[in-house]
N, C-alpha and C. Protein backbone atom coordinates (compact mmCIF):
# COMPACT_ATOMS: atom_id res chain seq x y z
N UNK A 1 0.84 -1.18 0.00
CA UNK A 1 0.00 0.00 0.00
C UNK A 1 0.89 1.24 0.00
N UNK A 2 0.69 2.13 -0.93
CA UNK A 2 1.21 3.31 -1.12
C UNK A 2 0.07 4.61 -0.60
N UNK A 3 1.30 5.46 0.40
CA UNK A 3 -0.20 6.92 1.04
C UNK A 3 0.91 7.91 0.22
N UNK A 4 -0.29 8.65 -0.13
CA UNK A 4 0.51 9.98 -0.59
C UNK A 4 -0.53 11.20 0.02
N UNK A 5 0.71 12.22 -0.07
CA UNK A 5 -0.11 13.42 0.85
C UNK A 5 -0.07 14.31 -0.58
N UNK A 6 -1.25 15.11 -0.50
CA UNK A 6 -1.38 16.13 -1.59
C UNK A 6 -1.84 17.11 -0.98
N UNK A 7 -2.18 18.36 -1.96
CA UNK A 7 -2.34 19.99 -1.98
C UNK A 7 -3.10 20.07 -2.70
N UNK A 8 -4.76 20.14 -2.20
CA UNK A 8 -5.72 20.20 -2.74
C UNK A 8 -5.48 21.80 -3.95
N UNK A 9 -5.94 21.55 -5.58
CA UNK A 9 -5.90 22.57 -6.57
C UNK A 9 -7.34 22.64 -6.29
N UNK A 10 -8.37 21.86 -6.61
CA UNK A 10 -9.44 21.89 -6.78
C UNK A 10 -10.22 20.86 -6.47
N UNK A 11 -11.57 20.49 -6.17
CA UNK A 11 -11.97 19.50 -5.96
C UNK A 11 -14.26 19.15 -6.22
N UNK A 12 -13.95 18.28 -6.83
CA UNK A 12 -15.79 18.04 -7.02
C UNK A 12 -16.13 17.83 -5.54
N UNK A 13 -15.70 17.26 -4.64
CA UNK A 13 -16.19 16.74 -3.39
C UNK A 13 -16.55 17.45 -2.37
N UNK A 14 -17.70 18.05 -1.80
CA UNK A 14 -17.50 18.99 -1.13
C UNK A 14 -17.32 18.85 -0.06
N UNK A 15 -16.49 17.98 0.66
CA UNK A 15 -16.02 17.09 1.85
C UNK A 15 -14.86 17.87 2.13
N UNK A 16 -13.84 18.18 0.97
CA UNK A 16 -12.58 18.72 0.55
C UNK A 16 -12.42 19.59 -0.48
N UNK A 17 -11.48 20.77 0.70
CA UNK A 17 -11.31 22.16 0.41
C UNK A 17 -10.83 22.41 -0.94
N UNK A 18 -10.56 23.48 -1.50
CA UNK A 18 -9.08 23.74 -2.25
C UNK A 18 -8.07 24.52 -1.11
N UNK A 19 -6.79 23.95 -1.05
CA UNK A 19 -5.81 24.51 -0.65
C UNK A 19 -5.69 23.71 0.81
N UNK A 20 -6.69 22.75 1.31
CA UNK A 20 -6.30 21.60 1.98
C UNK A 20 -5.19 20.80 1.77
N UNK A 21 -4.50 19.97 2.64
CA UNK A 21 -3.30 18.82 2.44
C UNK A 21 -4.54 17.55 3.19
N UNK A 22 -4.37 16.54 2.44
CA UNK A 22 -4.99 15.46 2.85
C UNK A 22 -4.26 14.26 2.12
N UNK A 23 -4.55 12.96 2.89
CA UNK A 23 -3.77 12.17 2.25
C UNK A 23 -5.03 10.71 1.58
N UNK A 24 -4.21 10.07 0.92
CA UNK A 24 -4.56 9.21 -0.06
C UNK A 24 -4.02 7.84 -0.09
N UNK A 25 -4.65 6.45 0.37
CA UNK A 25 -4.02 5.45 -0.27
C UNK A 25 -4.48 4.79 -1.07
N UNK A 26 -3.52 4.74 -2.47
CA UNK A 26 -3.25 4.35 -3.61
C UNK A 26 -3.73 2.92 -3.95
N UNK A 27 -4.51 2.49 -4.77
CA UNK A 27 -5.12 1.27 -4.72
C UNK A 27 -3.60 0.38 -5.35
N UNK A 28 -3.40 -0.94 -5.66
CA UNK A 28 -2.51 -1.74 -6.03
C UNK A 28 -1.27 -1.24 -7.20
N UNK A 29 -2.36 -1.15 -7.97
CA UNK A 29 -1.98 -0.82 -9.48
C UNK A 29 -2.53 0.45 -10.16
N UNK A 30 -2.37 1.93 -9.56
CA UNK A 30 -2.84 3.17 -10.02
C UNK A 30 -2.38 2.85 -11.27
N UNK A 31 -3.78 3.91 -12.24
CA UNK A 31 -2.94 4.24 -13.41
C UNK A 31 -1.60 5.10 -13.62
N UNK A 32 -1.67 5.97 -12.81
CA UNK A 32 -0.08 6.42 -13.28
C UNK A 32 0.07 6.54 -11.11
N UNK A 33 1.85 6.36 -11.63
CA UNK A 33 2.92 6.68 -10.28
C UNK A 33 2.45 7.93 -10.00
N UNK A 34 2.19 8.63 -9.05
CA UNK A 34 2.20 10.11 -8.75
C UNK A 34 3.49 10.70 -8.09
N UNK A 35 4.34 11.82 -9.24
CA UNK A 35 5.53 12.37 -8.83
C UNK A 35 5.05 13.89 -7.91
N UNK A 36 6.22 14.15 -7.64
CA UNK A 36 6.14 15.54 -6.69
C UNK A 36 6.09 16.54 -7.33
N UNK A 37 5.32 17.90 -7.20
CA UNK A 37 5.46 18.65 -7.88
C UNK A 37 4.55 18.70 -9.26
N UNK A 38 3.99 17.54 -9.46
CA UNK A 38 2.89 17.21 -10.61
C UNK A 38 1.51 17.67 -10.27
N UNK A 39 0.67 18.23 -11.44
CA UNK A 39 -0.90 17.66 -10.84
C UNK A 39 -1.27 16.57 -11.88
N UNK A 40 -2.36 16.14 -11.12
CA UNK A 40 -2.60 14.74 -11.22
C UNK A 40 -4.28 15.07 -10.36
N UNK A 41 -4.90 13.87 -11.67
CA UNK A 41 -6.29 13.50 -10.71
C UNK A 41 -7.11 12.66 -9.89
N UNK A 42 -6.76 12.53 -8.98
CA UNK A 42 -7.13 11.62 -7.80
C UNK A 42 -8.91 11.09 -7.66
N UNK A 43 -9.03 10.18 -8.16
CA UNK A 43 -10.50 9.66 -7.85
C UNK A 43 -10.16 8.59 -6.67
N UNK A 44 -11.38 8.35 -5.51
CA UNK A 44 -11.43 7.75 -4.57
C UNK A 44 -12.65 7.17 -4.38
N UNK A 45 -12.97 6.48 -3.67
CA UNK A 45 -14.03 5.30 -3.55
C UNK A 45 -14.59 5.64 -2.20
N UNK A 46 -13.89 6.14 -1.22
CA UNK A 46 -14.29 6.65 0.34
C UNK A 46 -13.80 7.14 0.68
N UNK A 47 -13.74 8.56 1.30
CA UNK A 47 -13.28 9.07 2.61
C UNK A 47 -12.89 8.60 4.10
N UNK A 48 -12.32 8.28 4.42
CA UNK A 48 -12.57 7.98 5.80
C UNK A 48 -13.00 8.94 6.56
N UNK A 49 -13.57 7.85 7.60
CA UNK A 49 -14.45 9.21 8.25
C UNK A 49 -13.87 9.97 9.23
N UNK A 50 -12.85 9.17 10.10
CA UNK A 50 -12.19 10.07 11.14
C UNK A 50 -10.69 9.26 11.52
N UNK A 51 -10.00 9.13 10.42
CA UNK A 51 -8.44 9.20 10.16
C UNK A 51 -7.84 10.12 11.35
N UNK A 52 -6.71 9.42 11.54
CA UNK A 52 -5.85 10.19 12.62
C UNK A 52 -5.09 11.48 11.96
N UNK A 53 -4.97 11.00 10.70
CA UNK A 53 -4.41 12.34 9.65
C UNK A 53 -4.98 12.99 8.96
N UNK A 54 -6.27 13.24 9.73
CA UNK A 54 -7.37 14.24 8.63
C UNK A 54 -8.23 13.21 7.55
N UNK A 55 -7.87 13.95 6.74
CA UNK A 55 -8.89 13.70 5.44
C UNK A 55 -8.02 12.81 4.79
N UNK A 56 -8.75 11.66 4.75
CA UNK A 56 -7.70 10.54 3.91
C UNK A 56 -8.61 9.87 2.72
N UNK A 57 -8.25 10.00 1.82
CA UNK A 57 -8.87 9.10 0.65
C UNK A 57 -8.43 7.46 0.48
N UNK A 58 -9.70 6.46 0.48
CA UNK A 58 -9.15 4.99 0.29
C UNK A 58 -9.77 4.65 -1.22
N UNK A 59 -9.01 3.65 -1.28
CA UNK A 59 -8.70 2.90 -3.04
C UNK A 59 -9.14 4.26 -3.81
N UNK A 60 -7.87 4.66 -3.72
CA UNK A 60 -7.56 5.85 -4.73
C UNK A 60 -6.83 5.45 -6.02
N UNK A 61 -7.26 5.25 -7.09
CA UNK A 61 -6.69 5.89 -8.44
C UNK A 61 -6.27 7.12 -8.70
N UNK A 62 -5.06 7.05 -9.70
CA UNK A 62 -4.46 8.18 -9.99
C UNK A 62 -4.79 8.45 -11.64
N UNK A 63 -4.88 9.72 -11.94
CA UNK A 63 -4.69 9.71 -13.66
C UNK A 63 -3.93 10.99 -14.08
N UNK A 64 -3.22 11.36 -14.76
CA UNK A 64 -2.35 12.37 -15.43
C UNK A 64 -3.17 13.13 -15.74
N UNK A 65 -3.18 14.58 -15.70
CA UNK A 65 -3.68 15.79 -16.38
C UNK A 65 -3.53 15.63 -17.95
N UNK A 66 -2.12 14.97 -18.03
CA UNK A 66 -1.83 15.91 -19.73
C UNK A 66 -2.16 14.45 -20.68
N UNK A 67 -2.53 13.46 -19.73
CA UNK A 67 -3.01 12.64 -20.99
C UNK A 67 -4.34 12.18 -21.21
């Protein structure tokens, strides 16, 4: 299992801000690696509801902006 922490740009969810940090774990096989410094679009399946680290997204997929 891979967690990654991000910097909310924008978001459909109104659970989560823009300009929030919340974190994410990565289902098995995302479509793409997520590098630093990238945006990238994070779809998730659940929120958890009360994570010790805030706002955490589970079986998260990743997908590239530019493709």
């Amino acid at each position: 299992m891979k967690v990654v922490q991000l910097q909310v740009t924008s978001s459909t969810n109104s659970d989560i801000k823009e300009g929030e940090t919340i974190y994410c774990e990565l289902i098995a096989t995302p479509k793409v690696d997520p590098k630093v410094g990238r945006e990238y679009v994070f779809k998730a399946r659940n929120l958890h509801p009360a994570h010790a680290k805030g706002k955490y997204l589970l079986e998260t997929d990743v997908m590239d902006l530019v493709r």
